[in-house]
C-alpha atoms as a PDB file:
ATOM      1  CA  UNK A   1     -12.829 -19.193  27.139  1.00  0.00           C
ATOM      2  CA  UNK A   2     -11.818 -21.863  24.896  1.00  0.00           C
ATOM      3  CA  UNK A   3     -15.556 -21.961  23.875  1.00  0.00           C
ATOM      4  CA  UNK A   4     -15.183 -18.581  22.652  1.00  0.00           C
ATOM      5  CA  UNK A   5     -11.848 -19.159  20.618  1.00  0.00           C
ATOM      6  CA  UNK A   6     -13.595 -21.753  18.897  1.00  0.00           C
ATOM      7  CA  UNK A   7     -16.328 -19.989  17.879  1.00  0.00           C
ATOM      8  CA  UNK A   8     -14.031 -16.866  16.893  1.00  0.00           C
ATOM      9  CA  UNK A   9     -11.957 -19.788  14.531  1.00  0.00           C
ATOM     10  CA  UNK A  10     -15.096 -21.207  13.173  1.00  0.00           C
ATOM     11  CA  UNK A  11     -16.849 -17.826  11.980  1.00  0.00           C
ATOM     12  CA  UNK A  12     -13.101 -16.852  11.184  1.00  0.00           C
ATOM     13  CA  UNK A  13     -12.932 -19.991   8.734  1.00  0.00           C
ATOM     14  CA  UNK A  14     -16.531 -19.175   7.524  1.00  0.00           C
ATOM     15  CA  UNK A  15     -15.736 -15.620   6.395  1.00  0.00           C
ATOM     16  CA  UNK A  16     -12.832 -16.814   4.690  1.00  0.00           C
ATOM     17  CA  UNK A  17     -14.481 -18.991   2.498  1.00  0.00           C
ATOM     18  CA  UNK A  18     -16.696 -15.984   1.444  1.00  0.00           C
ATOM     19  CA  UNK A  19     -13.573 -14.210   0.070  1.00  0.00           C
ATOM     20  CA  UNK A  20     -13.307 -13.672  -3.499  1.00  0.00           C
ATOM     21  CA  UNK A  21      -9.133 -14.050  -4.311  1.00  0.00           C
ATOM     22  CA  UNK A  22      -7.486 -12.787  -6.812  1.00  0.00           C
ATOM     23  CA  UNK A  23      -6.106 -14.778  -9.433  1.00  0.00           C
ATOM     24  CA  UNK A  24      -2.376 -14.879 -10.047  1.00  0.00           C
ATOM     25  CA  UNK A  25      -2.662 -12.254 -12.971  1.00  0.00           C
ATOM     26  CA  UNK A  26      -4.803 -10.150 -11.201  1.00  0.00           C
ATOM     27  CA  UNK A  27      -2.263  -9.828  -8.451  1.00  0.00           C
ATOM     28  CA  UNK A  28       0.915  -9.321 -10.509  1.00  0.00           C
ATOM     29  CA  UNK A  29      -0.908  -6.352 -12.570  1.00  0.00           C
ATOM     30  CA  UNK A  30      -1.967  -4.765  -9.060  1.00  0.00           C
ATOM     31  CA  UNK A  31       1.684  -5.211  -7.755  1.00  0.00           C
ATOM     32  CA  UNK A  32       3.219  -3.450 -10.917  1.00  0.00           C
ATOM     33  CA  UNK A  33       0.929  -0.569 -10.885  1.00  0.00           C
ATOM     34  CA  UNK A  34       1.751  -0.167  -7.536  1.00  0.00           C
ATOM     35  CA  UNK A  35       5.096  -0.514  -7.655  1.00  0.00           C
ATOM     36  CA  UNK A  36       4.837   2.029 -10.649  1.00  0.00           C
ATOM     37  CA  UNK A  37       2.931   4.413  -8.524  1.00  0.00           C
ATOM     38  CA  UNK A  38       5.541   4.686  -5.547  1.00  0.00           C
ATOM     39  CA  UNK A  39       8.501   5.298  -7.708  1.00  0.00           C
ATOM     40  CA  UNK A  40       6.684   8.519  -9.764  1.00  0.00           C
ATOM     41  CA  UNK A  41       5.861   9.212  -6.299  1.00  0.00           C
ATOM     42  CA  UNK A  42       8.878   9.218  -5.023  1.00  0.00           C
ATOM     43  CA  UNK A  43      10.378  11.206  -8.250  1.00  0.00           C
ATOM     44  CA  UNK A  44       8.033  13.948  -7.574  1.00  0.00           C
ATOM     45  CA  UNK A  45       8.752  14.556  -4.137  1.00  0.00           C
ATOM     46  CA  UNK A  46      12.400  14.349  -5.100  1.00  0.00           C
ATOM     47  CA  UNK A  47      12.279  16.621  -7.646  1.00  0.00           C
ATOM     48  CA  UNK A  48      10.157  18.717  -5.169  1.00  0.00           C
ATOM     49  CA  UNK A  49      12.157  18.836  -2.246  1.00  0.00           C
ATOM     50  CA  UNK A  50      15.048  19.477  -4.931  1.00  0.00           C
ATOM     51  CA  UNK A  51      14.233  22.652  -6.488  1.00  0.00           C
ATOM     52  CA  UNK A  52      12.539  23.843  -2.338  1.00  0.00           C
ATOM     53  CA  UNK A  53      15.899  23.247  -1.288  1.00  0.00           C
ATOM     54  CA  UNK A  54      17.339  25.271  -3.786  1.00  0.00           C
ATOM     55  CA  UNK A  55      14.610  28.179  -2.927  1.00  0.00           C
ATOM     56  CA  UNK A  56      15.272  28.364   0.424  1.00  0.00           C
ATOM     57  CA  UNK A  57      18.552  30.236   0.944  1.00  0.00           C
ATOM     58  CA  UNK A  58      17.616  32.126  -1.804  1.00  0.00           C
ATOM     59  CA  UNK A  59      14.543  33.413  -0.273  1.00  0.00           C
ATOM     60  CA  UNK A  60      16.574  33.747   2.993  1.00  0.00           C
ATOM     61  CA  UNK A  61      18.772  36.407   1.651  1.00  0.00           C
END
């Protein structure tokens, strides 16, 4: 067992150098677009549950 947890660590530690990471500014544009993305997001499906909960009794009548 601990044979195996060693081997899992060093093929772990292996694959990890094979990552490509991105730089600082790479990372702070992808976090702002993202963070742009969920709050139209989030406007849209407030705007749409707005004007369906406005529809509904309406269209209950």
């Amino acid at each position: 067992m601990i044979k195996k947890t060693k081997l899992f660590y060093n093929e772990v530690q292996s694959e990890m150098k094979k990552v490509s990471w991105p730089t600082r500014e790479e990372l702070t544009e992808s976090t702002v677009i993202v963070m742009i993305s969920v709050a139209v997001l989030a406007v849209f499906i407030g705007v749409v549950d707005f004007v369906l909960s406005r529809m509904i009794p309406v269209v209950l009548r």
